[in-house]
N, C-alpha and C. Protein backbone atom coordinates (compact mmCIF):
# COMPACT_ATOMS: atom_id res chain seq x y z
N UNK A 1 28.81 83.05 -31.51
CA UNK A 1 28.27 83.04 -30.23
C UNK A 1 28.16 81.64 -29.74
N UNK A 2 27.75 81.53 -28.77
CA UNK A 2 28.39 80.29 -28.06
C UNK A 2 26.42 79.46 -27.86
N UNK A 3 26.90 78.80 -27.46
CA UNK A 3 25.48 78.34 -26.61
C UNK A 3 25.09 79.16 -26.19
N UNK A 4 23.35 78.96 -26.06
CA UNK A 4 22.67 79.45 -25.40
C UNK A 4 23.12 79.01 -23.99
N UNK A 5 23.09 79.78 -22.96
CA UNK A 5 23.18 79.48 -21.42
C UNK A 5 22.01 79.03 -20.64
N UNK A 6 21.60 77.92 -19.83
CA UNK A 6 20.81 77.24 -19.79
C UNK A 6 20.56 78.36 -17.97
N UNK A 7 19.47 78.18 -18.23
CA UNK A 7 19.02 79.69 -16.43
C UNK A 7 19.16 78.38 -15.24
N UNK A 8 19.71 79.01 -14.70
CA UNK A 8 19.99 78.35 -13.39
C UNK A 8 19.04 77.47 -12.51
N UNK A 9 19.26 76.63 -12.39
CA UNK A 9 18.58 75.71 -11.95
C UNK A 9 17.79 75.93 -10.92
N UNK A 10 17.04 76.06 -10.50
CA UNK A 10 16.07 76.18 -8.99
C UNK A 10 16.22 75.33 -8.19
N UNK A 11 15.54 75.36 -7.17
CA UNK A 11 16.03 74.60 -5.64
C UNK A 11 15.16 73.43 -6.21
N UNK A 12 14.60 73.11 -6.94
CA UNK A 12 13.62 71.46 -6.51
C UNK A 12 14.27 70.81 -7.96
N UNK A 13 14.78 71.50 -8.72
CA UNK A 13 16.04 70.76 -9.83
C UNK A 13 17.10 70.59 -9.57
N UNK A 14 17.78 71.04 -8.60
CA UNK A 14 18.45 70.54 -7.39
C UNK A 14 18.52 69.31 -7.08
N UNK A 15 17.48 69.27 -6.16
CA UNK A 15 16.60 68.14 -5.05
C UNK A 15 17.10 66.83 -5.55
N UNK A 16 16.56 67.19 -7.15
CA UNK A 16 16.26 66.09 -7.73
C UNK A 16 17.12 65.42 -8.32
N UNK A 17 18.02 66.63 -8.45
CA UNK A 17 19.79 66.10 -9.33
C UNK A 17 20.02 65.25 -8.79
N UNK A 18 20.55 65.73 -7.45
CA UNK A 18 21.08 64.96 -6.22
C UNK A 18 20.67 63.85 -5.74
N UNK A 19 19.33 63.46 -6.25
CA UNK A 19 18.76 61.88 -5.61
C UNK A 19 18.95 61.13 -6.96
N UNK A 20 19.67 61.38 -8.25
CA UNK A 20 19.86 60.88 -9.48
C UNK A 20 18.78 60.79 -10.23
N UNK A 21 17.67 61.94 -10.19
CA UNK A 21 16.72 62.03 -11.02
C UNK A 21 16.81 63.05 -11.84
N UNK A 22 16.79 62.70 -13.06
CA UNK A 22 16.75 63.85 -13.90
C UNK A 22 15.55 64.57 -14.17
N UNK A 23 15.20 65.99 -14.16
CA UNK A 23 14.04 66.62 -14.41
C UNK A 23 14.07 67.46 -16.14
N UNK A 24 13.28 66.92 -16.83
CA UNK A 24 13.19 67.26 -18.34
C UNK A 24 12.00 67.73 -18.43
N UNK A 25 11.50 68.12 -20.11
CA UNK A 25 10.20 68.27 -20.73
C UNK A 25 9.61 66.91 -20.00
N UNK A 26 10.63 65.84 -21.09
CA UNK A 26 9.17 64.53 -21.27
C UNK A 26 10.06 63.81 -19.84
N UNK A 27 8.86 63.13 -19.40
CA UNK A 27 9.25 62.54 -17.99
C UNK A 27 9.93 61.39 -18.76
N UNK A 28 10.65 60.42 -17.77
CA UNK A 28 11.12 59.41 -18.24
C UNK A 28 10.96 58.21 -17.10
N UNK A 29 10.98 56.71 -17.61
CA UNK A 29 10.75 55.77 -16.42
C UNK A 29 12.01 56.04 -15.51
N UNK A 30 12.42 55.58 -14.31
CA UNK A 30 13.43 55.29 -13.79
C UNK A 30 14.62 54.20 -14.44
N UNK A 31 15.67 54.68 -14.55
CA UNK A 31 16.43 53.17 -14.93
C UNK A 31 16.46 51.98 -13.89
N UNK A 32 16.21 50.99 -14.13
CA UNK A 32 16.60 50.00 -13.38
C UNK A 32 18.06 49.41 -13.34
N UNK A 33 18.29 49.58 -12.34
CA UNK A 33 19.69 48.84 -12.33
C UNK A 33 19.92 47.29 -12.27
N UNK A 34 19.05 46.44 -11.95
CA UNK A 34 19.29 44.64 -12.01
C UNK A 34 17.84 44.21 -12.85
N UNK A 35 17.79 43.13 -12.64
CA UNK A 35 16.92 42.39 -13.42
C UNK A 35 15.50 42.40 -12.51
N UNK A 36 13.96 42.18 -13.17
CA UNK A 36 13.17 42.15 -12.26
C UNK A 36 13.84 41.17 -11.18
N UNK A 37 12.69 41.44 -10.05
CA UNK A 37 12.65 39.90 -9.01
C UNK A 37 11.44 39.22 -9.62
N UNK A 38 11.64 37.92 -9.16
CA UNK A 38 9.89 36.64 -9.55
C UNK A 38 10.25 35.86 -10.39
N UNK A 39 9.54 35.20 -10.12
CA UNK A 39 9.33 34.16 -11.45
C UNK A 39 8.37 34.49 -12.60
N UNK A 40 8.31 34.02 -13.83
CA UNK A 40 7.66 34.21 -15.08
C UNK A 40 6.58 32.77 -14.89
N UNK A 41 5.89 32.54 -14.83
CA UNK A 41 4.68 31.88 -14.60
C UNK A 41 4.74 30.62 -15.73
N UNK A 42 5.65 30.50 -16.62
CA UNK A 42 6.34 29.26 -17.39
C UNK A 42 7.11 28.52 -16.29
N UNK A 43 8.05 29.38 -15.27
CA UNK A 43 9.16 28.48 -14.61
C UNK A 43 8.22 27.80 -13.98
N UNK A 44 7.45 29.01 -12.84
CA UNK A 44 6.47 28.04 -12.00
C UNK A 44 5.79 26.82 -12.35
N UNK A 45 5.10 26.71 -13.73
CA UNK A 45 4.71 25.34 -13.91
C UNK A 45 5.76 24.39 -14.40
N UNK A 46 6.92 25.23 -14.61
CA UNK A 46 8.24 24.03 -14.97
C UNK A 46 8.32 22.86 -13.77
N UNK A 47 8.33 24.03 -12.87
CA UNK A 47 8.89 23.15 -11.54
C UNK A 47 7.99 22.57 -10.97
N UNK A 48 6.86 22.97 -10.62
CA UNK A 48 5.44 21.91 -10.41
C UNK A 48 5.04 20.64 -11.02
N UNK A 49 5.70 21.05 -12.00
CA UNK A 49 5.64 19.16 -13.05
C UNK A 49 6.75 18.85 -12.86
N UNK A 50 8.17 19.26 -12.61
CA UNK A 50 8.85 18.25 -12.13
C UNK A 50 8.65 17.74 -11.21
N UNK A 51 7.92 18.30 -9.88
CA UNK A 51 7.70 17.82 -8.87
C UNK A 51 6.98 17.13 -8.76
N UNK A 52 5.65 17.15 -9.68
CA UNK A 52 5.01 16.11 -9.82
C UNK A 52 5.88 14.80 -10.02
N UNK A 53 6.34 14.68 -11.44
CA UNK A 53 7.01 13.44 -12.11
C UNK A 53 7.88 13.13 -10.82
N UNK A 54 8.99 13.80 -10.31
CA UNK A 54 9.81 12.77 -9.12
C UNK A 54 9.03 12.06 -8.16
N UNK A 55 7.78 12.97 -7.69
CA UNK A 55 6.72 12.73 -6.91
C UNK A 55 6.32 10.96 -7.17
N UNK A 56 5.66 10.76 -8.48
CA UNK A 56 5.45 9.74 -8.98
C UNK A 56 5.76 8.38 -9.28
N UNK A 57 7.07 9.41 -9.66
CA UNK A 57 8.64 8.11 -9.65
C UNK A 57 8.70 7.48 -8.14
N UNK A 58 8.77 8.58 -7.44
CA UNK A 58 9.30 7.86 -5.91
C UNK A 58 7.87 6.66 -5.47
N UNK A 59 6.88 7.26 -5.55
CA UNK A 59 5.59 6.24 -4.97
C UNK A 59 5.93 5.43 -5.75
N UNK A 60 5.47 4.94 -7.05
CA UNK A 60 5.57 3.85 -7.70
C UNK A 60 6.95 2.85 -7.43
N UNK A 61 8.00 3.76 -7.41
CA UNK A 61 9.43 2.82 -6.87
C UNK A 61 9.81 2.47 -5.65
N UNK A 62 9.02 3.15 -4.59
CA UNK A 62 9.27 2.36 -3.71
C UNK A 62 7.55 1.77 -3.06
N UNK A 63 6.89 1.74 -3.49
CA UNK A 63 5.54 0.80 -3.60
C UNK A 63 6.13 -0.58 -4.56
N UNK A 64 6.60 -0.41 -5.30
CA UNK A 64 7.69 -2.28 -6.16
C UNK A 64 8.32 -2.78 -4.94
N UNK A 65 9.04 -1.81 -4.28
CA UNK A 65 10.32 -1.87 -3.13
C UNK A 65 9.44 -2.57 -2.14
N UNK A 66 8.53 -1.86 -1.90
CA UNK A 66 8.00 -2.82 -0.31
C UNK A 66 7.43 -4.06 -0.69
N UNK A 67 6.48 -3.92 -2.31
CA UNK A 67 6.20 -5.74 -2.37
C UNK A 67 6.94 -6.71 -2.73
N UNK A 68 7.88 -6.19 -3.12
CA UNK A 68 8.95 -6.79 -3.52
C UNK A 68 9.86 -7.60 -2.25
N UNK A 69 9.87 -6.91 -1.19
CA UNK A 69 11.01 -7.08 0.32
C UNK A 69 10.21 -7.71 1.02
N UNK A 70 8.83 -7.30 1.04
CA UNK A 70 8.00 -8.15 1.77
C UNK A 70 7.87 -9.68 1.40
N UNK A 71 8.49 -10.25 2.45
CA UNK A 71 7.98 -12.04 2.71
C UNK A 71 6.58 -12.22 3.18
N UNK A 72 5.71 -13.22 2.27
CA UNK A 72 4.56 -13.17 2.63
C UNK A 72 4.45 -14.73 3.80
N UNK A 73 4.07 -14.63 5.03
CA UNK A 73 3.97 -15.35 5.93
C UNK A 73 2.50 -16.91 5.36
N UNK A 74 2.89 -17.74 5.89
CA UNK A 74 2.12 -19.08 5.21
C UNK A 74 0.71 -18.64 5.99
N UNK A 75 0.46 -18.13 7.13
CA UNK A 75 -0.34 -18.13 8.24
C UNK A 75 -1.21 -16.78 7.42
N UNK A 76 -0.63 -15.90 6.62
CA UNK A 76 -1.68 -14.46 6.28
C UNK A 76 -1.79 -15.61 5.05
N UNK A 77 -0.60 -16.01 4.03
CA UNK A 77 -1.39 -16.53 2.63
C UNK A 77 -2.55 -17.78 2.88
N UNK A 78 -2.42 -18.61 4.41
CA UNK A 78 -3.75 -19.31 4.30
C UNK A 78 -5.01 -18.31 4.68
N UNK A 79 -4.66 -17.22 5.31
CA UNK A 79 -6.15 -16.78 5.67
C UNK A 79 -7.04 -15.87 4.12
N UNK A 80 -5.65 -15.26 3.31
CA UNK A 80 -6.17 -14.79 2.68
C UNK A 80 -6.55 -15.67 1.11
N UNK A 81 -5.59 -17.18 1.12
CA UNK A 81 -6.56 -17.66 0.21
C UNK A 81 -7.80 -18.18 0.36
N UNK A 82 -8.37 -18.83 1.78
CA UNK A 82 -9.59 -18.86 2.28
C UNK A 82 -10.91 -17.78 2.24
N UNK A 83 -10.48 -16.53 1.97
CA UNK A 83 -11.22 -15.39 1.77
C UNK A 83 -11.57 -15.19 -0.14
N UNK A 84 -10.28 -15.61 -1.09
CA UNK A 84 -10.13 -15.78 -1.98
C UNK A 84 -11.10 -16.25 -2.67
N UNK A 85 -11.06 -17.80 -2.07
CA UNK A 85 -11.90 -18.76 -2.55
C UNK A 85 -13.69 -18.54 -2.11
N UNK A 86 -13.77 -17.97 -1.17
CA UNK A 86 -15.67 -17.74 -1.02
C UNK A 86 -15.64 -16.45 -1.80
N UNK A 87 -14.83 -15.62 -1.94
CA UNK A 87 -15.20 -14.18 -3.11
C UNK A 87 -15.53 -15.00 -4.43
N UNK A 88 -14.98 -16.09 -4.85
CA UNK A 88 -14.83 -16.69 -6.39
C UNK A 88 -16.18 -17.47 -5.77
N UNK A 89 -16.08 -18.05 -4.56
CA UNK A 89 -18.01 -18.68 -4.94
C UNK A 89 -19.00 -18.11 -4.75
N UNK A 90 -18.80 -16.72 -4.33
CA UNK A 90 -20.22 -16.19 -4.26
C UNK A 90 -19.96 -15.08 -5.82
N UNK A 91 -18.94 -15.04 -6.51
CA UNK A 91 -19.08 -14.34 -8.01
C UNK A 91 -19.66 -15.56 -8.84
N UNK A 92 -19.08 -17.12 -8.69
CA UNK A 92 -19.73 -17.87 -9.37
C UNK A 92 -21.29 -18.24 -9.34
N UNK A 93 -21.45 -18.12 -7.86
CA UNK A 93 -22.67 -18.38 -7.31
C UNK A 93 -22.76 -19.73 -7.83
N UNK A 94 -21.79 -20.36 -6.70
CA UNK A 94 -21.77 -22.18 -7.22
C UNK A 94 -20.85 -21.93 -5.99
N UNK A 95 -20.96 -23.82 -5.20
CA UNK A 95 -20.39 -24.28 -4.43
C UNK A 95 -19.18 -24.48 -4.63
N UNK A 96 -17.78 -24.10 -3.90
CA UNK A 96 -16.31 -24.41 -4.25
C UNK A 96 -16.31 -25.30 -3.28
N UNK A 97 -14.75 -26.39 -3.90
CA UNK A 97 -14.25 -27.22 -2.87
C UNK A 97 -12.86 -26.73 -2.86
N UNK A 98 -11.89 -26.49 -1.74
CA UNK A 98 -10.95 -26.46 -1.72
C UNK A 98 -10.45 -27.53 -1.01
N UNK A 99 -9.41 -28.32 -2.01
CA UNK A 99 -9.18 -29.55 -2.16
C UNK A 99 -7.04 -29.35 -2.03
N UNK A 100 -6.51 -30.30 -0.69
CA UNK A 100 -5.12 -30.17 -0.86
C UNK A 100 -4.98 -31.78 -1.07
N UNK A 101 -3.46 -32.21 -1.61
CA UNK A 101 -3.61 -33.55 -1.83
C UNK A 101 -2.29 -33.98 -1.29
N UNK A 102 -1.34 -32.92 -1.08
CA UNK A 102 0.01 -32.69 -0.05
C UNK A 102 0.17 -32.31 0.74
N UNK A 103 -0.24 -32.55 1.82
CA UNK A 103 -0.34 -32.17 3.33
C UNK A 103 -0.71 -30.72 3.18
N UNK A 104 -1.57 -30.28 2.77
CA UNK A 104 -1.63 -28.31 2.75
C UNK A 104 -0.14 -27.51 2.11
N UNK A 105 0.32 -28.00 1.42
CA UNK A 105 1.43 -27.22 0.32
C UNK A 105 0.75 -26.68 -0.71
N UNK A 106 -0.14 -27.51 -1.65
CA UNK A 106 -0.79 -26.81 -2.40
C UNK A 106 -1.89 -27.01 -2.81
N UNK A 107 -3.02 -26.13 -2.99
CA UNK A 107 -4.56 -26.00 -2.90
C UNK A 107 -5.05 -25.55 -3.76
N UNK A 108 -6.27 -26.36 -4.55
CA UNK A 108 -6.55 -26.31 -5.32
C UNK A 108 -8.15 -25.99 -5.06
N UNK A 109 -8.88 -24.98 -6.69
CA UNK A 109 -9.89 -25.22 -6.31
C UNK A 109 -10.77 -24.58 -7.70
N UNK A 110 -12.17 -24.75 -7.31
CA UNK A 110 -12.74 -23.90 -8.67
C UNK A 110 -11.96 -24.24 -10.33
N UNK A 111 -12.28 -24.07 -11.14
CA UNK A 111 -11.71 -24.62 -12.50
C UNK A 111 -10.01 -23.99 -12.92
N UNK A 112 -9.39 -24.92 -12.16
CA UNK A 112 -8.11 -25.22 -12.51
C UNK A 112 -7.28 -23.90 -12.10
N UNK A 113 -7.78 -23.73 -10.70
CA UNK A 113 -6.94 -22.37 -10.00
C UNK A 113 -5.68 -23.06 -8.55
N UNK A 114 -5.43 -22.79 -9.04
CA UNK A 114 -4.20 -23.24 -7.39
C UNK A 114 -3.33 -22.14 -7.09
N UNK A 115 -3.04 -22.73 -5.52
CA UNK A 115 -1.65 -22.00 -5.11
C UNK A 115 -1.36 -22.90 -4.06
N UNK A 116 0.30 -22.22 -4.15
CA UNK A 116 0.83 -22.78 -3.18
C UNK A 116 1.62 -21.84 -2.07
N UNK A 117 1.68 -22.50 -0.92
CA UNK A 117 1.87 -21.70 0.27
C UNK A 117 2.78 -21.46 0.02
N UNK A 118 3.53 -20.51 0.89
CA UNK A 118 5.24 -20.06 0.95
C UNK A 118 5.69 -20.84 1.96
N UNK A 119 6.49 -21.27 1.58
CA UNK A 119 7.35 -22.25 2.58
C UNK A 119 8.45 -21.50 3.78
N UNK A 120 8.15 -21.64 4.78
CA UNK A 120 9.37 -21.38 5.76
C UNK A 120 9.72 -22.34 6.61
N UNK A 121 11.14 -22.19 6.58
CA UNK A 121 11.43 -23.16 8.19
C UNK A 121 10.94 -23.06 9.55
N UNK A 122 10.51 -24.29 9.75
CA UNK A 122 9.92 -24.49 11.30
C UNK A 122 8.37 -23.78 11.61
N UNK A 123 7.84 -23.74 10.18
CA UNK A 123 5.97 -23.20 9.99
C UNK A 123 5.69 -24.30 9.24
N UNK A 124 4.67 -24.96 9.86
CA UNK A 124 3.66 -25.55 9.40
C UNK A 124 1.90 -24.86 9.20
N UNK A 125 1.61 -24.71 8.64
CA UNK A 125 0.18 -24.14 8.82
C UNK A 125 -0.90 -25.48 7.82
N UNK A 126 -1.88 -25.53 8.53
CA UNK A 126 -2.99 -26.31 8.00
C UNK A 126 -4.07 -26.31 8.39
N UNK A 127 -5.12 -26.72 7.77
CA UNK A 127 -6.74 -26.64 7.99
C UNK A 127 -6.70 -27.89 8.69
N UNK A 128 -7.57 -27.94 10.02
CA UNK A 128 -8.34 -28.83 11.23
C UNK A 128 -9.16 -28.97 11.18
N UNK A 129 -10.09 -29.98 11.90
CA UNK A 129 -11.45 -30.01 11.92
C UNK A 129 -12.12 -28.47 12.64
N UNK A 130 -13.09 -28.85 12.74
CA UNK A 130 -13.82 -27.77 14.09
C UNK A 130 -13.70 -28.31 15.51
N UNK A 131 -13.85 -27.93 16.30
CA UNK A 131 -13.72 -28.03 18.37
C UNK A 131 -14.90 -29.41 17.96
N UNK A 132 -13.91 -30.18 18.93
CA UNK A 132 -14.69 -31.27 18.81
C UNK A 132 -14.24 -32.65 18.53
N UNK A 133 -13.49 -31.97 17.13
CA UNK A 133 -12.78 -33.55 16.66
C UNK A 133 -11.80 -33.95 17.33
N UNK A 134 -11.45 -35.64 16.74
CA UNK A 134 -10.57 -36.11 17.60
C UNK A 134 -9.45 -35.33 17.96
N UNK A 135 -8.18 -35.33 18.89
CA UNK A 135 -6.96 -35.39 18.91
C UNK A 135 -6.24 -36.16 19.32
N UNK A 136 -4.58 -36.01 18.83
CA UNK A 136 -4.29 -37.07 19.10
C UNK A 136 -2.43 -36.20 19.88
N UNK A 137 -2.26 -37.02 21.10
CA UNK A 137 -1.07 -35.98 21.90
C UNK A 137 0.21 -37.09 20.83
N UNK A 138 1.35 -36.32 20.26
CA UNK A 138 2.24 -37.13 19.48
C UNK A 138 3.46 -36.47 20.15
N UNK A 139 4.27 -37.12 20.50
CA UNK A 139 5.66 -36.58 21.46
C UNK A 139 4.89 -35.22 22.54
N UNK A 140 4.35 -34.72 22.86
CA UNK A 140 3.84 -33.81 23.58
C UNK A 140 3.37 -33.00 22.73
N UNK A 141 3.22 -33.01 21.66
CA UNK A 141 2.84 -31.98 20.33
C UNK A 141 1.59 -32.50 20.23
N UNK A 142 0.10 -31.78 20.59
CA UNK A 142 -1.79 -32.25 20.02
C UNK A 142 -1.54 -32.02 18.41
N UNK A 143 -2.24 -33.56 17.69
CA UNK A 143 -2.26 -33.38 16.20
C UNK A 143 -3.73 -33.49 16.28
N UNK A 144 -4.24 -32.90 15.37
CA UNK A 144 -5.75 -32.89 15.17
C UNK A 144 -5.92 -33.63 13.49
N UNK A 145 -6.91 -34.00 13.50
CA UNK A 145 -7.65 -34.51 12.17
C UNK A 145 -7.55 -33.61 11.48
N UNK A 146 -5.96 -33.45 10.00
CA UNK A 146 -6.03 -32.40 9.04
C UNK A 146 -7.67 -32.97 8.17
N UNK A 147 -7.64 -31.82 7.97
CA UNK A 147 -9.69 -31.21 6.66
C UNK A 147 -8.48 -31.15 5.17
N UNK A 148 -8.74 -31.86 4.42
CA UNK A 148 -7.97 -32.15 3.26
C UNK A 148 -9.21 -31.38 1.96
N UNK A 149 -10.51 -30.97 2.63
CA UNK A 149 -11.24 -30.69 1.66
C UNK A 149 -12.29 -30.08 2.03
N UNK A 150 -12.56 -28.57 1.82
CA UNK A 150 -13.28 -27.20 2.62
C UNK A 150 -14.19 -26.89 1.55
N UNK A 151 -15.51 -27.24 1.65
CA UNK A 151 -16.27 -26.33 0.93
C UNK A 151 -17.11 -24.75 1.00
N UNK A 152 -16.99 -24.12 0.12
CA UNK A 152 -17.49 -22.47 0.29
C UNK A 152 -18.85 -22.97 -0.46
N UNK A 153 -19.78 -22.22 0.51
CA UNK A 153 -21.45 -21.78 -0.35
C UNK A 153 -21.50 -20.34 -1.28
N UNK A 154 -22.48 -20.68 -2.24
CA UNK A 154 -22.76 -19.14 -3.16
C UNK A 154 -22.80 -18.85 -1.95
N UNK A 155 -23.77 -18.55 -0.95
CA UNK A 155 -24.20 -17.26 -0.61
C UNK A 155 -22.89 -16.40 0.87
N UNK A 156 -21.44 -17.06 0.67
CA UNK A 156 -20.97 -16.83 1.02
C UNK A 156 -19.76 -17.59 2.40
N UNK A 157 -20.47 -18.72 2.92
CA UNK A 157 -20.24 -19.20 3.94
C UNK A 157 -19.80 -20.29 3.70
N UNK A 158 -19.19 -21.00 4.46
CA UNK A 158 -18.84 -22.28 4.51
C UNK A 158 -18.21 -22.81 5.78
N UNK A 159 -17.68 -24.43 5.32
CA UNK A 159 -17.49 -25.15 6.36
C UNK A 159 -17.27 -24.93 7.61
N UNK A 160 -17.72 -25.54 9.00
CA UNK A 160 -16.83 -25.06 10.05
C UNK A 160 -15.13 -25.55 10.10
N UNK A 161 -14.15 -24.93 10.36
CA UNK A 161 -12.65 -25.36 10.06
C UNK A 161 -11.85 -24.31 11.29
N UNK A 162 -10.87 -24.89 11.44
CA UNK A 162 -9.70 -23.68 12.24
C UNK A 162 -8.48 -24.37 11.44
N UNK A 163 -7.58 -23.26 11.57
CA UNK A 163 -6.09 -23.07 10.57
C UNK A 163 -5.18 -23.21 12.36
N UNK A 164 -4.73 -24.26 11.92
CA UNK A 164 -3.64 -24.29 12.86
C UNK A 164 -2.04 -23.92 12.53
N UNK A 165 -1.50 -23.06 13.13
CA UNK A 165 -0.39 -23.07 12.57
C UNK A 165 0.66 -23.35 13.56
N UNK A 166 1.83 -24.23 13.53
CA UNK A 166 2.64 -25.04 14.40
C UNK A 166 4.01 -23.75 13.94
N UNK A 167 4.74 -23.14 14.83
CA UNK A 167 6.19 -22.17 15.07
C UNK A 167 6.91 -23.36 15.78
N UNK A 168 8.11 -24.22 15.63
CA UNK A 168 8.43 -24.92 16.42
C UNK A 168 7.92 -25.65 16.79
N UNK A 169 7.82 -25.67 18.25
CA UNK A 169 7.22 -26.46 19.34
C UNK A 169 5.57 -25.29 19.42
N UNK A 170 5.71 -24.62 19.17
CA UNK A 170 4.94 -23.15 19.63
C UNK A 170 3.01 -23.99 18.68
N UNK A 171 2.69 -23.73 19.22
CA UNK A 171 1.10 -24.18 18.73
C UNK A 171 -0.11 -23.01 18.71
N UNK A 172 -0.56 -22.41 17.74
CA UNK A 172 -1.83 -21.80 17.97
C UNK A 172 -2.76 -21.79 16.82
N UNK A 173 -3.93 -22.12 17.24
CA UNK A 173 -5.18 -22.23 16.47
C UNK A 173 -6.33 -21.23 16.40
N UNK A 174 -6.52 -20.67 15.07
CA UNK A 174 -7.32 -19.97 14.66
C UNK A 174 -8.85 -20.49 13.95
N UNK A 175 -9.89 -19.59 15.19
CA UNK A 175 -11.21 -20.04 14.81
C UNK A 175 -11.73 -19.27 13.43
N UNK A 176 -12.08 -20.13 12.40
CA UNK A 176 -12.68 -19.73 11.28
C UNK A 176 -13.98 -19.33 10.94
N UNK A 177 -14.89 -18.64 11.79
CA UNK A 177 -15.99 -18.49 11.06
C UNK A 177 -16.74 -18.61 10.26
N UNK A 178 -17.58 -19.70 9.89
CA UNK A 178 -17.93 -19.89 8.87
C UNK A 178 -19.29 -19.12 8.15
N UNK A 179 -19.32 -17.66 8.81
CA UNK A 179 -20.20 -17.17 8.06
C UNK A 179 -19.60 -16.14 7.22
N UNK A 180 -18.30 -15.71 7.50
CA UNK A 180 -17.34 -15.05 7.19
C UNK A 180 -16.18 -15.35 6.50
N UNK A 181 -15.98 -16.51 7.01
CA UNK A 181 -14.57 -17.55 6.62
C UNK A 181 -13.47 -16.30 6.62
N UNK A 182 -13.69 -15.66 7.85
CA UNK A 182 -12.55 -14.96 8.28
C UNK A 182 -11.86 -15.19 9.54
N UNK A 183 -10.81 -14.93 10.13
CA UNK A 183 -10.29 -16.16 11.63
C UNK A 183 -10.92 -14.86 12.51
N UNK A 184 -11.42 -15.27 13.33
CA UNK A 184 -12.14 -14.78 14.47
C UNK A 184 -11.05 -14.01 16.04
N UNK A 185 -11.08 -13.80 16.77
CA UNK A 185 -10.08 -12.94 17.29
C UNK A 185 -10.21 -13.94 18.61
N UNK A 186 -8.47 -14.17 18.49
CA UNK A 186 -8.29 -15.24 19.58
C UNK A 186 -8.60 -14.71 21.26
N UNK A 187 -9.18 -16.15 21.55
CA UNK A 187 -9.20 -16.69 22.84
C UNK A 187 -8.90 -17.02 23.95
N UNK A 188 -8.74 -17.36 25.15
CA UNK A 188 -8.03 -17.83 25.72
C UNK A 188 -8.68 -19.18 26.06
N UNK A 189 -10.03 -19.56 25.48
CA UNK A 189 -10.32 -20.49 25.79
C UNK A 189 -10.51 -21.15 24.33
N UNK A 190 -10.47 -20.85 23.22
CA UNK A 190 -9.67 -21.63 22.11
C UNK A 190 -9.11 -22.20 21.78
N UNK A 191 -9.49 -23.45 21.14
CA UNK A 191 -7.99 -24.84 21.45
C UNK A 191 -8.31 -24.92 19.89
């Protein structure tokens, strides 16, 4: 005898043929035909730390890049070694002298600290007296009485002075504050 003959299928075993579902005793999952979709929660932090690290790389390499390209102007390195030097006398809490002995090229001060300006063509920059002192007119160019020697107080302050800085022919003078010994915001009646 042959097989048993299996009874005819009913209308909802049918249904189901036809949409590629098989109907049995034990149910079964669906097959999947491709791979899930998503990510596995390893990739995600794969790629978040790479992104970090390039992240990192790039700031740090091009933060070298800009101090590196950047020319520092004689006119910001005098204002900011003037600021320099009263931070070091009010940490010493002792009187500094800042002392040049080459026309303002290089400045010395406090126990055996110096610098020297950056040199460019056709900039001169140097410390003046305060409004007041002599001048003197030289080919049509005002020279003032260079200050060869600026003292800072502990408690922060010092000398009266202005930073003149000569572009060419071009002339402008910056008032120094001496409670600040920071240059004060120009004038039009500032000489």
């Amino acid at each position: 005898m042959g097989a048993a003959a299996s009874p005819p299928p009913d209308a909802r075993q049918r249904a189901f043929r036809s949409c590629g579902i098989a109907l049995s005793g034990a149910r079964r999952a669906p097959a999947r035909v491709g791979p899930a979709g998503g990510f596995t929660l390893i990739e995600i932090l794969l790629v978040i730390m790479l992104m970090a690290l390039v992240t990192s790389v790039m700031i740090t390499g091009s933060n070298a890049l800009f101090n590196s390209s950047q020319n520092e102007d004689p006119e910001e390195a005098m204002l900011s070694l003037l600021q320099k030097v009263r931070m070091q006398a009010v940490e010493d809490s002792t009187p500094l002298d800042l002392v040049t002995v080459d026309e303002g090229q290089t400045w010395f001060y406090g126990d055996n600290h110096e610098m020297t300006m950056p040199v460019v063509d056709g900039v001169k920059v140097g410390l003046i007296k305060a409004e007041g002192a002599s001048a003197i007119l030289l080919g049509g160019i005002m020279e003032e009485t260079p200050v060869t020697t600026l003292r800072f107080y502990p408690d922060g302050t010092c000398d009266p002075v202005r930073v003149q800085i000569q572009r060419g022919r071009e002339r402008r003078v910056l008032v120094i504050d001496p409670w600040t010994c920071a240059a004060l915001p120009e004038t039009s009646g500032a000489r």
